[in-house]
N, C-alpha and C. Protein backbone atom coordinates (compact mmCIF):
# COMPACT_ATOMS: atom_id res chain seq x y z
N UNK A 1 111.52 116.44 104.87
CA UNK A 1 110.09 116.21 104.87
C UNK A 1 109.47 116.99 106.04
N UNK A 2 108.29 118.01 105.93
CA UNK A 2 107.59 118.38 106.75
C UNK A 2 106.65 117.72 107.90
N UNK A 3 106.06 117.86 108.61
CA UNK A 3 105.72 117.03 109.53
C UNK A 3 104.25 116.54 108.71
N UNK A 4 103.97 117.36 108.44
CA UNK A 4 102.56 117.78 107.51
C UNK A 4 102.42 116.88 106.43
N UNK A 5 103.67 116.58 105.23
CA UNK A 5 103.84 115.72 104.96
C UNK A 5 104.45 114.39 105.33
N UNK A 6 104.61 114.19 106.61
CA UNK A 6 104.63 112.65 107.25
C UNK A 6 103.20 112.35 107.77
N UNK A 7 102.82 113.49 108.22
CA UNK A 7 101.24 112.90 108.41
C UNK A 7 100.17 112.43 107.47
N UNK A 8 100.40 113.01 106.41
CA UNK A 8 100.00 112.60 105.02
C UNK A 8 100.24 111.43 105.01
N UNK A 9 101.66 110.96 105.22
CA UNK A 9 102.45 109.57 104.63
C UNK A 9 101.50 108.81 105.52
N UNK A 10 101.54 108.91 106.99
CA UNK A 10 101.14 107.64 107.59
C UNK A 10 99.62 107.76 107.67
N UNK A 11 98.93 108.83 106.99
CA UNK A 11 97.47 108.48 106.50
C UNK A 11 97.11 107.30 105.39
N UNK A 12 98.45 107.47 104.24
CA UNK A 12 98.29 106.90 102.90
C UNK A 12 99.10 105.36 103.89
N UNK A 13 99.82 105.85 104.88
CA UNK A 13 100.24 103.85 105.24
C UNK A 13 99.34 103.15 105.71
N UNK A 14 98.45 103.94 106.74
CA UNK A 14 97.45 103.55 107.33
C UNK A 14 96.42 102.74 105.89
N UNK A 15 95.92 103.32 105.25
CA UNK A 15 95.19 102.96 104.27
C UNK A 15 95.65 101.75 102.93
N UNK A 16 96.72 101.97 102.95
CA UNK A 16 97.69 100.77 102.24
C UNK A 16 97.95 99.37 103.44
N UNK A 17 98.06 99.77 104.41
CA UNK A 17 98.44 98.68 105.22
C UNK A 17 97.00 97.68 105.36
N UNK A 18 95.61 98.74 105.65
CA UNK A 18 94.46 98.52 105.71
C UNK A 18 94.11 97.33 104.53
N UNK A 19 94.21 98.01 103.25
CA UNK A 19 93.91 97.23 102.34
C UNK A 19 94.87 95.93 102.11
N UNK A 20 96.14 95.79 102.46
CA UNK A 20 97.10 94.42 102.39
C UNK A 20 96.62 93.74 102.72
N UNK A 21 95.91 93.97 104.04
CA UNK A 21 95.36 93.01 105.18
C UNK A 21 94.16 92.61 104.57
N UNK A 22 93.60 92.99 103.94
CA UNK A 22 91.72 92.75 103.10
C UNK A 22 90.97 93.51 104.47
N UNK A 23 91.50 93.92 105.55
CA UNK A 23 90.54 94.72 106.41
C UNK A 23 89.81 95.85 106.44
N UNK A 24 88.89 95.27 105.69
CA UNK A 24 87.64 96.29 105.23
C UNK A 24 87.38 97.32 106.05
N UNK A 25 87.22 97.47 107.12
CA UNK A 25 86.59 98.28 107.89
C UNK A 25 87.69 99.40 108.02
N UNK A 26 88.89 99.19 108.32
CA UNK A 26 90.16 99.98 108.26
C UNK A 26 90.20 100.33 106.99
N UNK A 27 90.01 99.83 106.18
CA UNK A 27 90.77 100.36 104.86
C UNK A 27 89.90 101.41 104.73
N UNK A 28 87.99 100.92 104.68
CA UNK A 28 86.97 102.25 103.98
C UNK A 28 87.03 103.21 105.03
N UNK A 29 87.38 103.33 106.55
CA UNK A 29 86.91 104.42 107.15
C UNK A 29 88.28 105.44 107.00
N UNK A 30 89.14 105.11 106.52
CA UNK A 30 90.31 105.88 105.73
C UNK A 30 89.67 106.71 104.97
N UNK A 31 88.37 106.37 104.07
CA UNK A 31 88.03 107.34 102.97
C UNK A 31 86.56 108.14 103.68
N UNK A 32 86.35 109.24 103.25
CA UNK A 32 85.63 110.30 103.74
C UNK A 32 84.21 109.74 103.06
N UNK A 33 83.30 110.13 103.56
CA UNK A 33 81.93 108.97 102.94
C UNK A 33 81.76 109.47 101.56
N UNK A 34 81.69 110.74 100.60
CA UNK A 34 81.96 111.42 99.76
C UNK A 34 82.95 111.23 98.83
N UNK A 35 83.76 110.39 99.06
CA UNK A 35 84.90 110.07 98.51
C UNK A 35 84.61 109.50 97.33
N UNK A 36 85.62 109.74 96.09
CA UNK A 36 85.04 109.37 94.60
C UNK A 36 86.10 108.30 94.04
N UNK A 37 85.87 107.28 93.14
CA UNK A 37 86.76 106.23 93.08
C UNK A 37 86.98 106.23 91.36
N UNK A 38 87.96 106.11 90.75
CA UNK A 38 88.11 106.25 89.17
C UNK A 38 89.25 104.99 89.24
N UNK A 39 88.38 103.76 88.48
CA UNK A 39 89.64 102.54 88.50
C UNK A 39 89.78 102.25 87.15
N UNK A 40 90.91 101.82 86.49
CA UNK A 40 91.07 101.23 85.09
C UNK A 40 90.24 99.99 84.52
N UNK A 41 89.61 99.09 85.82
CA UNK A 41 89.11 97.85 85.56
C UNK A 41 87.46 98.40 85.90
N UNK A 42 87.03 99.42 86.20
CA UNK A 42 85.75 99.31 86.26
C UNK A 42 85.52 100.54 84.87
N UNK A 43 83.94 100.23 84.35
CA UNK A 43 83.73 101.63 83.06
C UNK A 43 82.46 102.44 83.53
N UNK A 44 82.94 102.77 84.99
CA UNK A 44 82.29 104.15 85.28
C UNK A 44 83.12 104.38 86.82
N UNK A 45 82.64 105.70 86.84
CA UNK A 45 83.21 106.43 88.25
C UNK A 45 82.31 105.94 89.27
N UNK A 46 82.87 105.85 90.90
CA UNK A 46 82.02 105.24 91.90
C UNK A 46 82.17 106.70 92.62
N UNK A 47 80.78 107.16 92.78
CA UNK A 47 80.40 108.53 93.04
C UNK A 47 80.70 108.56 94.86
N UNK A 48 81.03 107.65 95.31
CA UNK A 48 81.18 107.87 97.39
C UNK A 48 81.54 106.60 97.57
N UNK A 49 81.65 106.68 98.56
CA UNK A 49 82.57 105.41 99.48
C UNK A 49 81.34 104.13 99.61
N UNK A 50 80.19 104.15 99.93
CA UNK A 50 79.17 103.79 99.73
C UNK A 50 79.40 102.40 98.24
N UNK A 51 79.26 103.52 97.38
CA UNK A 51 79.24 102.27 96.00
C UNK A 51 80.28 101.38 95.99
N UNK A 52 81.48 102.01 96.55
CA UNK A 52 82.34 101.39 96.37
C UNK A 52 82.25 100.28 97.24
N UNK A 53 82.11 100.20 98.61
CA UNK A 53 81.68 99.24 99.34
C UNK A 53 80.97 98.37 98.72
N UNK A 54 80.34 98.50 98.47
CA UNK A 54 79.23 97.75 97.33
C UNK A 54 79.86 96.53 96.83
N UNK A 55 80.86 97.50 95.60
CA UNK A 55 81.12 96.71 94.50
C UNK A 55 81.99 95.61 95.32
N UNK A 56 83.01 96.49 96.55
CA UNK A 56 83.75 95.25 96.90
C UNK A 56 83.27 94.08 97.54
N UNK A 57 82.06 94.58 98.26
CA UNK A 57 81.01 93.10 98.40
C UNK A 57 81.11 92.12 97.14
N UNK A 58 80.48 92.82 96.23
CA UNK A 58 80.18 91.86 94.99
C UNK A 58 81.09 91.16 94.80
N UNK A 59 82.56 91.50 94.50
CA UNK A 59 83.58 90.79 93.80
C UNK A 59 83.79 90.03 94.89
N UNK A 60 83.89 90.34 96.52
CA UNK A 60 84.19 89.02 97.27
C UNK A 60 83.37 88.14 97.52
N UNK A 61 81.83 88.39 96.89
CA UNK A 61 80.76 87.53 96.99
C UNK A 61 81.07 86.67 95.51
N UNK A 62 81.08 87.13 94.76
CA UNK A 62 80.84 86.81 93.19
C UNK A 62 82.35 86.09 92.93
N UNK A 63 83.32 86.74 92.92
CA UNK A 63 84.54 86.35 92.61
C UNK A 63 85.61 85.72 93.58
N UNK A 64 85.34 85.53 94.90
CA UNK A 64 85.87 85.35 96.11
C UNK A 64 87.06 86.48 96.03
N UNK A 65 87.08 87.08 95.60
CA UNK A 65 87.88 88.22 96.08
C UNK A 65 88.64 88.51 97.44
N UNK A 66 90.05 88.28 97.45
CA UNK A 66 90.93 88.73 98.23
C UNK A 66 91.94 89.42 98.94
N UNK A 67 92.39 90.37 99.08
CA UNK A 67 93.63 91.17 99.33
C UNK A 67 94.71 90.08 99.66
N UNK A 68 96.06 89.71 99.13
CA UNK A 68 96.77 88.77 100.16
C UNK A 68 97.84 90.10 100.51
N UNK A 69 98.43 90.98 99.67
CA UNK A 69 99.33 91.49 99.99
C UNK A 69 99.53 92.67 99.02
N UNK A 70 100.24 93.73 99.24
CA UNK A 70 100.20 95.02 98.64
C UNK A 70 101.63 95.87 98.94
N UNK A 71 102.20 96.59 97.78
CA UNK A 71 104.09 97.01 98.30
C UNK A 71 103.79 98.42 97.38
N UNK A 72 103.46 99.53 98.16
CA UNK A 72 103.98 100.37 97.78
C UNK A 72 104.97 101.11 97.95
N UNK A 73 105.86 101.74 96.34
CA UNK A 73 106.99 102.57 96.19
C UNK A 73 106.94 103.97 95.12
N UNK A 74 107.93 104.27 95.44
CA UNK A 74 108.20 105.45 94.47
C UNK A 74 106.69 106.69 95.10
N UNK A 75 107.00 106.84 96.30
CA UNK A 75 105.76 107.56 96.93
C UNK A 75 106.23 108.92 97.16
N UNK A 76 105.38 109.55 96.89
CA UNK A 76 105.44 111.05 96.87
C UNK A 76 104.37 111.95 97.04
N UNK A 77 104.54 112.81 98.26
CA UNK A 77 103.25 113.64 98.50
C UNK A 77 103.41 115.58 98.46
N UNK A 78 102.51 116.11 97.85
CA UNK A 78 102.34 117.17 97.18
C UNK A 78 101.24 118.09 97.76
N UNK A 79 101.63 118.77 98.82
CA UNK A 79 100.57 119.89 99.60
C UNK A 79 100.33 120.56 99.13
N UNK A 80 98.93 121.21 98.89
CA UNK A 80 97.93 122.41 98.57
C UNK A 80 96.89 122.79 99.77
N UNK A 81 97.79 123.36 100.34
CA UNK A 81 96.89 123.42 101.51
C UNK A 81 96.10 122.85 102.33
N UNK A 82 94.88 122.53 102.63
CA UNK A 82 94.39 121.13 103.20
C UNK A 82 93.82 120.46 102.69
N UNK A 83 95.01 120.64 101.27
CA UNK A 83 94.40 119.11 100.80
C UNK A 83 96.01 118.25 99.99
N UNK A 84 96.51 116.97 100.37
CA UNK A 84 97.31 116.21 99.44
C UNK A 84 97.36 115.68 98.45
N UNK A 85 97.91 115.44 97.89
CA UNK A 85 98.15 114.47 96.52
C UNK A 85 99.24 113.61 96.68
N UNK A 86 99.09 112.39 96.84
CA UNK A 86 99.86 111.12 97.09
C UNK A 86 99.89 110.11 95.97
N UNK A 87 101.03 110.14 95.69
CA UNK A 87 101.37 109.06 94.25
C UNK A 87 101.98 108.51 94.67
N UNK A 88 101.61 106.83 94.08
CA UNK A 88 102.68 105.90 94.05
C UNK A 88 102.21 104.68 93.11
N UNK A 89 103.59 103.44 93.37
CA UNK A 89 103.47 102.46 92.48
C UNK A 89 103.16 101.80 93.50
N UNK A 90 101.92 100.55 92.75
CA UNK A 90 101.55 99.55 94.01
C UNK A 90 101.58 98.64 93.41
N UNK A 91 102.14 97.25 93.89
CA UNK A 91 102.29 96.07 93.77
C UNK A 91 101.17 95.41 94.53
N UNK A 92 100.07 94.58 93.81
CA UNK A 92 99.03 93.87 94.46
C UNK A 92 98.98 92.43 94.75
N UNK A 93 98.83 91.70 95.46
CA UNK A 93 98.63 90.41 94.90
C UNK A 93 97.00 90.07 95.84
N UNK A 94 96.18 89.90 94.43
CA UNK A 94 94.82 89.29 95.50
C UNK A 94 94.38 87.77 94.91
N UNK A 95 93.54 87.53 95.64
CA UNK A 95 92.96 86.04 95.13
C UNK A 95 91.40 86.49 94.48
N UNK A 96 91.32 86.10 93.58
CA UNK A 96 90.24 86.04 92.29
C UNK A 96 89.92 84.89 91.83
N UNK A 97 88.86 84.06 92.33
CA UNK A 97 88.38 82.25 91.60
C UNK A 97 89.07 81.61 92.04
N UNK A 98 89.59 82.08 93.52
CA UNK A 98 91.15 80.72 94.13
C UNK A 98 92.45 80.92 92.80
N UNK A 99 92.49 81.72 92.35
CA UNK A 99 93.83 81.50 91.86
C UNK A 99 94.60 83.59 92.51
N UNK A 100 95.81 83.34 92.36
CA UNK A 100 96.53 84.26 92.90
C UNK A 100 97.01 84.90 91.45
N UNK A 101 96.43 86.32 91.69
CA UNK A 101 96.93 87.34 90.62
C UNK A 101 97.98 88.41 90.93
N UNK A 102 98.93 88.99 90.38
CA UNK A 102 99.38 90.11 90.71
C UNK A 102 99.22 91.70 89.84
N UNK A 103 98.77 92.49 90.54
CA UNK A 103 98.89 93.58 89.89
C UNK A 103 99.37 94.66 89.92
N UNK A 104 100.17 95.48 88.74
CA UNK A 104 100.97 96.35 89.10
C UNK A 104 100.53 97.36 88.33
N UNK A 105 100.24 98.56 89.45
CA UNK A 105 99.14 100.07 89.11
C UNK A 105 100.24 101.23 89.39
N UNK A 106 99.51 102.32 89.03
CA UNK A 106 100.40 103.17 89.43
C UNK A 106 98.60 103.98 89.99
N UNK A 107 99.03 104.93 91.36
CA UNK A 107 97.46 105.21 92.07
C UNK A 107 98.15 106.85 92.57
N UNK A 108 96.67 107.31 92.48
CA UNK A 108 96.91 109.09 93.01
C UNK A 108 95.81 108.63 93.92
N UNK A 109 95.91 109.12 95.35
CA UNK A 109 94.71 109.35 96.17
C UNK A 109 94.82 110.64 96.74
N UNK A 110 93.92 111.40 96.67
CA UNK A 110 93.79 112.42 97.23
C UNK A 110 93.36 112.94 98.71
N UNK A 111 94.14 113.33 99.11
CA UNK A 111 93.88 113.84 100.99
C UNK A 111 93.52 114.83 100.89
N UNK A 112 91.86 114.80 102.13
CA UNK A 112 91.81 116.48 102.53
C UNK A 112 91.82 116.46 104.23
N UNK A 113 92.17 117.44 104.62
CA UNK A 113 91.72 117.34 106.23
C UNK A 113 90.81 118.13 106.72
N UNK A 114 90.19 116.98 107.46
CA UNK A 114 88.93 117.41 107.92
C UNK A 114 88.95 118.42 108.93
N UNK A 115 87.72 118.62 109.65
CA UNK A 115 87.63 119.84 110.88
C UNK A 115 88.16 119.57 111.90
N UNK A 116 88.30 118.00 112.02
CA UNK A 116 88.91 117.41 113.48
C UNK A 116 90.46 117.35 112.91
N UNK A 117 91.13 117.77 111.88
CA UNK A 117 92.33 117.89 111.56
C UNK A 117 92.95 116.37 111.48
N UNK A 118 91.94 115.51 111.27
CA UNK A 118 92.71 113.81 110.08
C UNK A 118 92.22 114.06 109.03
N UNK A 119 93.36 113.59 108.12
CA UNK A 119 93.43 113.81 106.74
C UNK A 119 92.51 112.03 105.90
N UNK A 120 91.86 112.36 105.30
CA UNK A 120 90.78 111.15 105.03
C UNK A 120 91.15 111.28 103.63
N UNK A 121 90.87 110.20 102.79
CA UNK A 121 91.40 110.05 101.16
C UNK A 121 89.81 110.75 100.52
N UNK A 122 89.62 111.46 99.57
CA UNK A 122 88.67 112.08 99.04
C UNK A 122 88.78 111.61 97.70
N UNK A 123 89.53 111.11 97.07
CA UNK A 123 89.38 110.48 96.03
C UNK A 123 90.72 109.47 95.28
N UNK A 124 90.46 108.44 94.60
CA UNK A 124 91.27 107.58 94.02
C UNK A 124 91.05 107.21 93.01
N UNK A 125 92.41 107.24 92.59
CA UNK A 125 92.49 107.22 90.93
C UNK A 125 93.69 105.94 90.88
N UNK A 126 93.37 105.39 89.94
CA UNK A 126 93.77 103.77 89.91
C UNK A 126 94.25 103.19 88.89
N UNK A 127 95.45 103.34 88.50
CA UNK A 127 95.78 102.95 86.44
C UNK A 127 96.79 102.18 86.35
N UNK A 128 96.62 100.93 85.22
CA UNK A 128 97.55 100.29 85.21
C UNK A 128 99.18 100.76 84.63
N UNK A 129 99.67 100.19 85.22
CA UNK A 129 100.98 100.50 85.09
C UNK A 129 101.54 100.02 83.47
N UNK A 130 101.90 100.86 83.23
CA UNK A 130 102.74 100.46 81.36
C UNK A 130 103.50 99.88 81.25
């Protein structure tokens, strides 16, 4: 593994660890404000980091929405210059109406690095697992 791609890795841990925790603030400043979101459970694209914030208000307003815990494997990252491609399988478990769900996705997020040279997620793609 290149160094280049470990820095990748502990961008995508940073941001996985972020979200286990439900720590919002860590998890979104992981993503670049521009950043575009494509999920299996929503039926449209979230055009920046912005909407997406949004929506996750809603569902923890509306749905009590929770992160309890999150396991990703089978991870693999793919350089194009300054920009990554990070795949993996993620194991979710959040709270939805007080009851505990689990979900199992398979997710591409995309890294670019910025001018200050941290790599920020520019977009996520989110599908359930078969």
């Amino acid at each position: 593994m290149t160094d280049m791609e470990s820095t990748v890795l502990a961008a995508a841990d940073a941001l996985v660890g972020a979200f286990s925790r439900h720590d919002r603030n860590a998890y979104f400043a992981a993503f670049a404000p521009e950043a575009t979101f494509l999920f299996h459970n929503l039926d449209h694209t979230l055009n920046d980091r912005a909407a997406y914030e949004a929506v996750w208000a809603l569902w923890e307003e509306q749905d009590g929405f929770r992160v309890l815990a999150c396991r990703s494997t089978d991870r693999k990252v793919q350089l194009v210059g300054d920009v990554a491609i990070f795949t993996h399988s993620v194991e979710t478990d959040v709270s939805v109406g007080g009851e505990t769900v689990k979900n199992n996705e398979r997710e591409t997020i995309v890294f670019a690095r910025n001018t200050a040279g941290r790599w920020l997620a520019v977009h996520e793609h989110l599908s359930a697992s078969a």
